[in-house]
Protein backbone atom coordinates (compact mmCIF):
# COMPACT_ATOMS: atom_id res chain seq x y z
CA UNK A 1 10.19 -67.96 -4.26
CA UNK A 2 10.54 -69.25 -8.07
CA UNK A 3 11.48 -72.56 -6.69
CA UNK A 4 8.04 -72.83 -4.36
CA UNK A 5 6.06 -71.95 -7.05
CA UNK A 6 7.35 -74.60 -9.50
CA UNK A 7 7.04 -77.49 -6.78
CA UNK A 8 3.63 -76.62 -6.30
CA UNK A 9 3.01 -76.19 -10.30
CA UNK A 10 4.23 -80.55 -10.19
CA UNK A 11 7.81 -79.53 -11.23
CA UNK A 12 10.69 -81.26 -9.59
CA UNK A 13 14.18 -80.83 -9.16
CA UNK A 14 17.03 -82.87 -10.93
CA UNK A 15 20.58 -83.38 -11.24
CA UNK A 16 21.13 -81.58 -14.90
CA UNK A 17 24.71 -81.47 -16.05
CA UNK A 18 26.43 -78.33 -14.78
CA UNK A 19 27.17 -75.95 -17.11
CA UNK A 20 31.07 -74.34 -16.70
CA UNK A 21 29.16 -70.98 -17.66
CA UNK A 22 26.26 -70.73 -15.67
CA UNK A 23 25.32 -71.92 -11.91
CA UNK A 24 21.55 -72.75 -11.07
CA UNK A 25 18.41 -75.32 -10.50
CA UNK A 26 16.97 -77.45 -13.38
CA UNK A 27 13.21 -78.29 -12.91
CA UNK A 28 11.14 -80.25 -14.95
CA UNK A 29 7.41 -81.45 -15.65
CA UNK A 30 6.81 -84.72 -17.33
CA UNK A 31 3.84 -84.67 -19.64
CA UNK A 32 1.78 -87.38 -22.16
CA UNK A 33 3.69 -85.83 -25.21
CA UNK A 34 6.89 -83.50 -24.00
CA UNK A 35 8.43 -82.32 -20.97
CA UNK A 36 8.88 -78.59 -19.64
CA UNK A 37 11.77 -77.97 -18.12
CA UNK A 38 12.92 -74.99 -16.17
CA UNK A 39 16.23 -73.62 -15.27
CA UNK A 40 16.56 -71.25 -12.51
CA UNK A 41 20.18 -69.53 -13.38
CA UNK A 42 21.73 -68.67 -9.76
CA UNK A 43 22.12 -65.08 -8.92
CA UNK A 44 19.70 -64.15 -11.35
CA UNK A 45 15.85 -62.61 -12.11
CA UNK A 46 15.04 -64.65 -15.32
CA UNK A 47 14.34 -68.28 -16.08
CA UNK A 48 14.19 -70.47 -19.33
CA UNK A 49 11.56 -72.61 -19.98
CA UNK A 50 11.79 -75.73 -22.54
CA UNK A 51 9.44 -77.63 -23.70
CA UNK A 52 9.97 -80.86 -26.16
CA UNK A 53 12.02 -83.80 -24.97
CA UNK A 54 14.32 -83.64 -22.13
CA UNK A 55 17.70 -83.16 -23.57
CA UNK A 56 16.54 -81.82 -26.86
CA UNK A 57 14.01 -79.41 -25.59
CA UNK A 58 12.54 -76.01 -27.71
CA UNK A 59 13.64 -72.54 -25.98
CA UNK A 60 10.14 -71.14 -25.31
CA UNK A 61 10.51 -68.43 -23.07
CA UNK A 62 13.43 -66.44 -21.15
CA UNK A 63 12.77 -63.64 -19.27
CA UNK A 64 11.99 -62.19 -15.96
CA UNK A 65 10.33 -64.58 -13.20
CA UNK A 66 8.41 -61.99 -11.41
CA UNK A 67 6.27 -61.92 -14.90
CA UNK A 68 2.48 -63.34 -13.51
CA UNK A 69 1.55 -64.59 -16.91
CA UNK A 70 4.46 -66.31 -17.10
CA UNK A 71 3.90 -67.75 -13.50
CA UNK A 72 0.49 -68.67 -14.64
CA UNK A 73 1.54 -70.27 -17.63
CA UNK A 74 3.79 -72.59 -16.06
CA UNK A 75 0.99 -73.16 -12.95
CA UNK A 76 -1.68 -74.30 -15.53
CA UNK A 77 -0.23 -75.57 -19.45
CA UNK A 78 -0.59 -79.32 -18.90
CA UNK A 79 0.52 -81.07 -21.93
């Protein structure tokens, strides 16, 4: 469902380095002056979002993806 909502916030998938760790989806949401990126852990409730430059990006929320202002957030902060 988190994946649905992010596509039709203008996120898209990429190909993001697997990490040996942790299994999931890596979304992100190119903008004038930083990115947001999402990752989607697999077999998991909660998502971190990044904002900043790609690789280099500021942890700016984790947490649980069922949270509506966090859903809203990501649906309408255009940078």
């Amino acid at each position: 469902m988190i994946n649905v909502q992010l596509k039709d916030a203008g996120f898209y998938e990429i190909a993001w380095p697997e990490l040996a760790h942790e299994a999931g989806v890596t979304y992100v949401r190119p903008g004038s002056r930083e990115c947001v990126r999402v990752f989607v852990p697999a077999n998991s409730s909660e998502v971190e979002v990044y904002a900043g430059n790609l690789k280099e990006g500021k942890l700016v929320f984790r947490g649980p993806a069922e949270t509506a202002a966090t859903l809203r957030w990501l649906a309408h902060n255009r940078n």
